[in-house]
PDB file of N, CA and C in Angstrom:
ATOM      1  N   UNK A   1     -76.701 204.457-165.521  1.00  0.00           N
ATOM      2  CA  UNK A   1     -78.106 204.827-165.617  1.00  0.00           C
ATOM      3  C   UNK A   1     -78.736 204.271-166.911  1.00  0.00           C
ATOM      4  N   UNK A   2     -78.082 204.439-167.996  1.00  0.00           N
ATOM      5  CA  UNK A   2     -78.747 204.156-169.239  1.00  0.00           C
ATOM      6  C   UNK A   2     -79.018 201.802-169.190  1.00  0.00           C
ATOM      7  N   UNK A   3     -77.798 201.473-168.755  1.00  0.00           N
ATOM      8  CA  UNK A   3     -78.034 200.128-168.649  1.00  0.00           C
ATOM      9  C   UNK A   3     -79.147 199.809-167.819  1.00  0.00           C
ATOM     10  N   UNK A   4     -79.446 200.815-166.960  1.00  0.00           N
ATOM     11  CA  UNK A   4     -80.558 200.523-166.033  1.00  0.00           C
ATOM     12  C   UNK A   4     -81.904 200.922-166.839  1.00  0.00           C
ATOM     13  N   UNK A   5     -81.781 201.521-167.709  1.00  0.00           N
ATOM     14  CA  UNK A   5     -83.354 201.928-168.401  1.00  0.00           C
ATOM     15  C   UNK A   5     -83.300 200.439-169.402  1.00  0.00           C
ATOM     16  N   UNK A   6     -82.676 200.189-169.808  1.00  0.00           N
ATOM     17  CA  UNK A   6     -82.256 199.308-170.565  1.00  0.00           C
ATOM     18  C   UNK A   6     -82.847 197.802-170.139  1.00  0.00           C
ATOM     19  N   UNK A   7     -82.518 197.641-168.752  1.00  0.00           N
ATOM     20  CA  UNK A   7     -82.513 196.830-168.152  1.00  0.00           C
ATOM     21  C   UNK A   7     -84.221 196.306-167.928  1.00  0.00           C
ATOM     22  N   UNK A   8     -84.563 198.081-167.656  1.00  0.00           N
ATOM     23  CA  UNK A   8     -86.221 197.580-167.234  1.00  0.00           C
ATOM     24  C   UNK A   8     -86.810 197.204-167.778  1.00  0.00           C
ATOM     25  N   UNK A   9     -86.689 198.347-169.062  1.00  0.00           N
ATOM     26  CA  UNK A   9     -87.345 198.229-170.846  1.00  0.00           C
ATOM     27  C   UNK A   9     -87.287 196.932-171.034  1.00  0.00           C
ATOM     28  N   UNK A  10     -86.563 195.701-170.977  1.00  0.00           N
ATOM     29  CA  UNK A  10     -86.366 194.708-171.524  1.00  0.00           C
ATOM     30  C   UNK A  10     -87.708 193.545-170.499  1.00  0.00           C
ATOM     31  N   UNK A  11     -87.111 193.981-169.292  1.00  0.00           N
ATOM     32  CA  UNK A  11     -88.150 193.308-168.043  1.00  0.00           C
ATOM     33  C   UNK A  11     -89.859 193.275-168.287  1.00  0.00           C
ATOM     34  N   UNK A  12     -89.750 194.631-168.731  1.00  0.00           N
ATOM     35  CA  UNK A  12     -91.077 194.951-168.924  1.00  0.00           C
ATOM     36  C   UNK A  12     -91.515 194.658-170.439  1.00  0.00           C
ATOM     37  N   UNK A  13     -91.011 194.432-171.571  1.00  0.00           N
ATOM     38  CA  UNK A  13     -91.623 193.888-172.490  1.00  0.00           C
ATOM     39  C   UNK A  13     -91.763 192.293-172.439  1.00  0.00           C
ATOM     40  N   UNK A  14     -90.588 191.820-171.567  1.00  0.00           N
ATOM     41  CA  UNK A  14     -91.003 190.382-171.531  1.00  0.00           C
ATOM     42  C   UNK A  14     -92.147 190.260-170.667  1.00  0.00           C
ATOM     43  N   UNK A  15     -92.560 190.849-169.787  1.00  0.00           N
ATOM     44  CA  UNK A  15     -94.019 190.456-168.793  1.00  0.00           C
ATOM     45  C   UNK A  15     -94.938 190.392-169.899  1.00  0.00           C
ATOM     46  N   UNK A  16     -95.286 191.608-170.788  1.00  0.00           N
ATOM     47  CA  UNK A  16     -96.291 191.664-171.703  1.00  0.00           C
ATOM     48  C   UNK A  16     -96.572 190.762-172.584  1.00  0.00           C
ATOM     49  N   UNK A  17     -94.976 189.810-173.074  1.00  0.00           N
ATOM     50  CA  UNK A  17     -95.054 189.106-173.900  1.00  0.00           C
ATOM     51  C   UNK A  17     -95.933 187.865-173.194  1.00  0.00           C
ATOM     52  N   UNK A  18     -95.209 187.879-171.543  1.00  0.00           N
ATOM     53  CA  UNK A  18     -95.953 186.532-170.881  1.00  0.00           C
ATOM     54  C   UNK A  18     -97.118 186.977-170.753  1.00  0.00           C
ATOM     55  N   UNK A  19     -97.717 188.145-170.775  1.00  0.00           N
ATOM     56  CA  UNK A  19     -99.441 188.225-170.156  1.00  0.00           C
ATOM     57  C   UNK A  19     -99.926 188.002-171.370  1.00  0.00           C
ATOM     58  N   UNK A  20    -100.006 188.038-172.659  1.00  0.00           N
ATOM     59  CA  UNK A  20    -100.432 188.073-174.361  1.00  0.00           C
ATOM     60  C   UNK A  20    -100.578 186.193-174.153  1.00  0.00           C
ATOM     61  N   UNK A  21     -99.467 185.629-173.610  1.00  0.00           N
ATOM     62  CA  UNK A  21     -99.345 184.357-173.859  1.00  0.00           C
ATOM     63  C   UNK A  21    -100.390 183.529-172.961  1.00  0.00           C
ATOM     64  N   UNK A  22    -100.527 184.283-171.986  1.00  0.00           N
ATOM     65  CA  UNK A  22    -101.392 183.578-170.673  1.00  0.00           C
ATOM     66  C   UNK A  22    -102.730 183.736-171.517  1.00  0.00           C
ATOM     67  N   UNK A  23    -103.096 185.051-172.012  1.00  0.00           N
ATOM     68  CA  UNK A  23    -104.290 185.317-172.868  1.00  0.00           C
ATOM     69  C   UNK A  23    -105.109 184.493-173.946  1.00  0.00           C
ATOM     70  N   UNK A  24    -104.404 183.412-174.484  1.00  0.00           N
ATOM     71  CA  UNK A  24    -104.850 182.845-175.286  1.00  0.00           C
ATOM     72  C   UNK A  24    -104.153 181.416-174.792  1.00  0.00           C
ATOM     73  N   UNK A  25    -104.773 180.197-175.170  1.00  0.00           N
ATOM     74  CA  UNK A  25    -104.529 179.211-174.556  1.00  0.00           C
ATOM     75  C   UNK A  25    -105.226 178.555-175.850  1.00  0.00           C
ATOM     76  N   UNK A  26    -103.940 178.217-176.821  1.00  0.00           N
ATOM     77  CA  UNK A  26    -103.618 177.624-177.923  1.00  0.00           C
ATOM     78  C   UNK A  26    -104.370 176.209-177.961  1.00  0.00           C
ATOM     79  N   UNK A  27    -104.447 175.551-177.097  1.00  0.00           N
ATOM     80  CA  UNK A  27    -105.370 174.059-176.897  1.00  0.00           C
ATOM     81  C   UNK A  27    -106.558 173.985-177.342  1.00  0.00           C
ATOM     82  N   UNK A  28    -107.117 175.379-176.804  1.00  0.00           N
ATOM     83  CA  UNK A  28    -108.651 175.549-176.758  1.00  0.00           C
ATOM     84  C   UNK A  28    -109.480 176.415-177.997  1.00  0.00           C
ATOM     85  N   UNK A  29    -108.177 176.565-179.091  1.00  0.00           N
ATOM     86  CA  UNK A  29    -108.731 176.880-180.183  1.00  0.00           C
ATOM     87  C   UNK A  29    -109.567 176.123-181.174  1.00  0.00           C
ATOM     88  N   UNK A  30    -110.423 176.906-181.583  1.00  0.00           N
ATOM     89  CA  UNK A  30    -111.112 175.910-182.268  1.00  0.00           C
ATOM     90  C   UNK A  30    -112.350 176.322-183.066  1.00  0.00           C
ATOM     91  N   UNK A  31    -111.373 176.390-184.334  1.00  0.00           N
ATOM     92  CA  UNK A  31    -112.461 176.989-185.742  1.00  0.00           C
ATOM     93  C   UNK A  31    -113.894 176.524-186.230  1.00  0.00           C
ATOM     94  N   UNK A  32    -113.804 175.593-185.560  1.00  0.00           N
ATOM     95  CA  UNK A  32    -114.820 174.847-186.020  1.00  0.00           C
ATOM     96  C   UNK A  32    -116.419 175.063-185.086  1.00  0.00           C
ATOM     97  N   UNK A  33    -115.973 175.514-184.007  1.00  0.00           N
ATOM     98  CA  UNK A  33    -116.821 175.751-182.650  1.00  0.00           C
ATOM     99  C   UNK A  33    -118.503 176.434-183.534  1.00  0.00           C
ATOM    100  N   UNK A  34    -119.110 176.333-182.974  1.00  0.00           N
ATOM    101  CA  UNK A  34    -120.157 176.874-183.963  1.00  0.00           C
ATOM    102  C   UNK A  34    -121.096 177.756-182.604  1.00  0.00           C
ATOM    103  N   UNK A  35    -121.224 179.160-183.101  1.00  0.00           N
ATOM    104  CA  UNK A  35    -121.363 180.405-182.130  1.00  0.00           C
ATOM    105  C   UNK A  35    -122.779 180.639-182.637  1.00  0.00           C
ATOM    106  N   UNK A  36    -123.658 181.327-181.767  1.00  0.00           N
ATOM    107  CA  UNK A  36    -124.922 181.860-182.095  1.00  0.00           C
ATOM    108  C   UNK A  36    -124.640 183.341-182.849  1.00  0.00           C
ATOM    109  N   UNK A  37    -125.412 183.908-183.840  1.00  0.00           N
ATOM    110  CA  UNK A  37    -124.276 184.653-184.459  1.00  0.00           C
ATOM    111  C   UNK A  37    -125.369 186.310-183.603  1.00  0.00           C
ATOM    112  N   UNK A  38    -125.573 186.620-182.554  1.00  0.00           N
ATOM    113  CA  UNK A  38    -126.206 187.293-182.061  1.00  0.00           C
ATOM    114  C   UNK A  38    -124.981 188.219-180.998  1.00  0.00           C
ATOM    115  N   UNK A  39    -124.985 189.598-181.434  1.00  0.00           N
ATOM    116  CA  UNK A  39    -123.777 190.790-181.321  1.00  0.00           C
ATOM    117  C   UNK A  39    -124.005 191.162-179.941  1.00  0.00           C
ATOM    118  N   UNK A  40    -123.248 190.655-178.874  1.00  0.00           N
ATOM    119  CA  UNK A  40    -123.059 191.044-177.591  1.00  0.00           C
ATOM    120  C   UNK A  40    -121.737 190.777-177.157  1.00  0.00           C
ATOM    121  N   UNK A  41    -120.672 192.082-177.900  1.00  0.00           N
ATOM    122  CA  UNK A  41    -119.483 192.393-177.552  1.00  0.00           C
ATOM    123  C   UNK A  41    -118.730 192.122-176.146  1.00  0.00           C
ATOM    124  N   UNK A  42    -117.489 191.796-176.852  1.00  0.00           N
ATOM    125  CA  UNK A  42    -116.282 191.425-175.796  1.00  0.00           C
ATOM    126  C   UNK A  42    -115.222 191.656-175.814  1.00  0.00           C
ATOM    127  N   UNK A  43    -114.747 192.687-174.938  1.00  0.00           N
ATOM    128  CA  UNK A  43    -113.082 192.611-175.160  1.00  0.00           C
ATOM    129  C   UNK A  43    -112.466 191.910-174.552  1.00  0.00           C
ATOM    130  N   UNK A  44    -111.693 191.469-175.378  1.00  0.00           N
ATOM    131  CA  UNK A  44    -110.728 190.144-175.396  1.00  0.00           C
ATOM    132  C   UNK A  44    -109.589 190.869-174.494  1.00  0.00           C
ATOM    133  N   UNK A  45    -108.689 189.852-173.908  1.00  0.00           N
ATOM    134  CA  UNK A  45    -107.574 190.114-172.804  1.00  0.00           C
ATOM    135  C   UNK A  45    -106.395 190.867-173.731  1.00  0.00           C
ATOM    136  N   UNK A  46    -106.822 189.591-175.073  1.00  0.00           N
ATOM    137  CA  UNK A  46    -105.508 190.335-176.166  1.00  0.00           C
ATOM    138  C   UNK A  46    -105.746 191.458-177.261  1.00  0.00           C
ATOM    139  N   UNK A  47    -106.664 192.076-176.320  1.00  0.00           N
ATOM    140  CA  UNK A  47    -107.228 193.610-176.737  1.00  0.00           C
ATOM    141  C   UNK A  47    -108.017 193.884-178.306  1.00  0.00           C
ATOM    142  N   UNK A  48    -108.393 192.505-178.348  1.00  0.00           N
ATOM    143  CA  UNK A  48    -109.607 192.367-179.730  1.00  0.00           C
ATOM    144  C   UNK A  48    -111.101 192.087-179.202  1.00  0.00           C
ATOM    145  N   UNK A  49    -111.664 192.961-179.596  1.00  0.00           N
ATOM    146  CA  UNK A  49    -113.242 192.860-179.737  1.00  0.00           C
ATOM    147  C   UNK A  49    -114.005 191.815-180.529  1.00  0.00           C
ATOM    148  N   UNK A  50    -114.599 191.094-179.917  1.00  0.00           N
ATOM    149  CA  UNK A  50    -115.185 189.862-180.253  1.00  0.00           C
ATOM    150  C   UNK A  50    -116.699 189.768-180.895  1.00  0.00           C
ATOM    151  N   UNK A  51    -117.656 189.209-180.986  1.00  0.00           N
ATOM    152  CA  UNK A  51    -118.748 189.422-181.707  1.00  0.00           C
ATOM    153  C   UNK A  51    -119.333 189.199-180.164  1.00  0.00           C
ATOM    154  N   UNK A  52    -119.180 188.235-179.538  1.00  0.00           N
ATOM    155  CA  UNK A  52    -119.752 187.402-178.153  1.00  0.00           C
ATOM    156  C   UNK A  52    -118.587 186.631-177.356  1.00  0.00           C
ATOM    157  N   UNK A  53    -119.614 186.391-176.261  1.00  0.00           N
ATOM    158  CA  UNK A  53    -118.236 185.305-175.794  1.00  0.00           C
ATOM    159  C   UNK A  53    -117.940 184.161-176.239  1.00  0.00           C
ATOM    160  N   UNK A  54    -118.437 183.497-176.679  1.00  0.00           N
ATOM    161  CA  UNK A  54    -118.352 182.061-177.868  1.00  0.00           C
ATOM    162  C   UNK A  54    -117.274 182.252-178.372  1.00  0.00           C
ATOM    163  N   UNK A  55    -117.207 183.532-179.728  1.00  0.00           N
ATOM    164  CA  UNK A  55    -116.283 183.503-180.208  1.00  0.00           C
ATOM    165  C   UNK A  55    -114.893 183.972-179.827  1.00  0.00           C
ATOM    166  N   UNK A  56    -115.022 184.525-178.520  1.00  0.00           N
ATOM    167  CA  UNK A  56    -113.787 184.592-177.918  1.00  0.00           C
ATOM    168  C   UNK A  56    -113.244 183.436-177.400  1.00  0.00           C
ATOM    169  N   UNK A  57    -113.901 182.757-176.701  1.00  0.00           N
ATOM    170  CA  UNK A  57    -113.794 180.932-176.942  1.00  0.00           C
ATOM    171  C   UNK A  57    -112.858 180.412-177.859  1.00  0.00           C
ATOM    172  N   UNK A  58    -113.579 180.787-178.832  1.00  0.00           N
ATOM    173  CA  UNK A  58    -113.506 179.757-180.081  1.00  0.00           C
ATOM    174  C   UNK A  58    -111.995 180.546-180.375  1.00  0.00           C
ATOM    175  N   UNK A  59    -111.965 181.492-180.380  1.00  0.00           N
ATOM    176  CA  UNK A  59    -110.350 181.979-180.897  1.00  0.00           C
ATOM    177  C   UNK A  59    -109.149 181.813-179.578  1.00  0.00           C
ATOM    178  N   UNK A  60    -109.235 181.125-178.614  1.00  0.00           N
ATOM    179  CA  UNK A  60    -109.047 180.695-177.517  1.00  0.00           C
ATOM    180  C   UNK A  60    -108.301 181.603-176.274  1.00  0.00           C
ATOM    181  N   UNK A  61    -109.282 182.852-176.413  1.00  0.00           N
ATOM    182  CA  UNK A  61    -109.163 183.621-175.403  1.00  0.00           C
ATOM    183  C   UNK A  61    -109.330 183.984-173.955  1.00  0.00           C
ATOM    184  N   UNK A  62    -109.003 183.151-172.862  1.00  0.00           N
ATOM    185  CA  UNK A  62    -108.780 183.268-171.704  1.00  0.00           C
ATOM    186  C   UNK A  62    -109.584 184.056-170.813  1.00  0.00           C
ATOM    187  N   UNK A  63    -109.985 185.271-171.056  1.00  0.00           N
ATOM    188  CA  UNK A  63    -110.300 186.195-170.332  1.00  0.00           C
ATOM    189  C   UNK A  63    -111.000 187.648-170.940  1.00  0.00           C
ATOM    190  N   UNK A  64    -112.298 187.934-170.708  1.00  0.00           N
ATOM    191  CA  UNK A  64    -112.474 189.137-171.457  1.00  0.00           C
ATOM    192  C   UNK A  64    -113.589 189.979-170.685  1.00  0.00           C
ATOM    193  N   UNK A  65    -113.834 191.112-170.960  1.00  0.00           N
ATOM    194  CA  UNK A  65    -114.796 191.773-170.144  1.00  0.00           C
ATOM    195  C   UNK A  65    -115.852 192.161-171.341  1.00  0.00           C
ATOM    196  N   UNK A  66    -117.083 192.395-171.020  1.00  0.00           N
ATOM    197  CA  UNK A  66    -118.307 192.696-171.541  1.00  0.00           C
ATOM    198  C   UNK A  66    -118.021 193.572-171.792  1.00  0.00           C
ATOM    199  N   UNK A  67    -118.952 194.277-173.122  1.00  0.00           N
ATOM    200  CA  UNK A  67    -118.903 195.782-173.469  1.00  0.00           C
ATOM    201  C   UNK A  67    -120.032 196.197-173.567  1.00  0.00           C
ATOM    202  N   UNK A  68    -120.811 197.418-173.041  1.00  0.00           N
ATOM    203  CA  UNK A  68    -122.044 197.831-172.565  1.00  0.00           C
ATOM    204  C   UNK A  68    -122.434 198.536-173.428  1.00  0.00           C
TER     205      UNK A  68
END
């Protein structure tokens, strides 16, 4: 039983590690990107709040939902 908790625990932190990784897409970073600096929040996939979507862009975040 215990190798089996063991087993999952391990399963299941590696998915998270792959969904964090799918989240940001290292190519498309890019400091330099130049954002309108006007505050219409975003949460990011990798669970950071953004100023806009630009700069979730720009920090090369994949996927995010609006915040109301």
């Amino acid at each position: 039983m215990e190798k089996s908790l063991i087993i999952i625990a391990f399963i299941l932190i590696s998915c998270e590690d792959k969904q964090d990784q799918a989240c940001i897409d290292e190519s498309k970073i890019n400091p330099d990107a130049v954002c309108p600096e006007n505050y219409d929040p975003v949460l990011g996939c990798d669970g950071e709040v953004y100023g806009n979507s630009c700069e979730a862009e720009r920090n090369g975040v994949t996927n995010w939902t609006e915040i109301e």
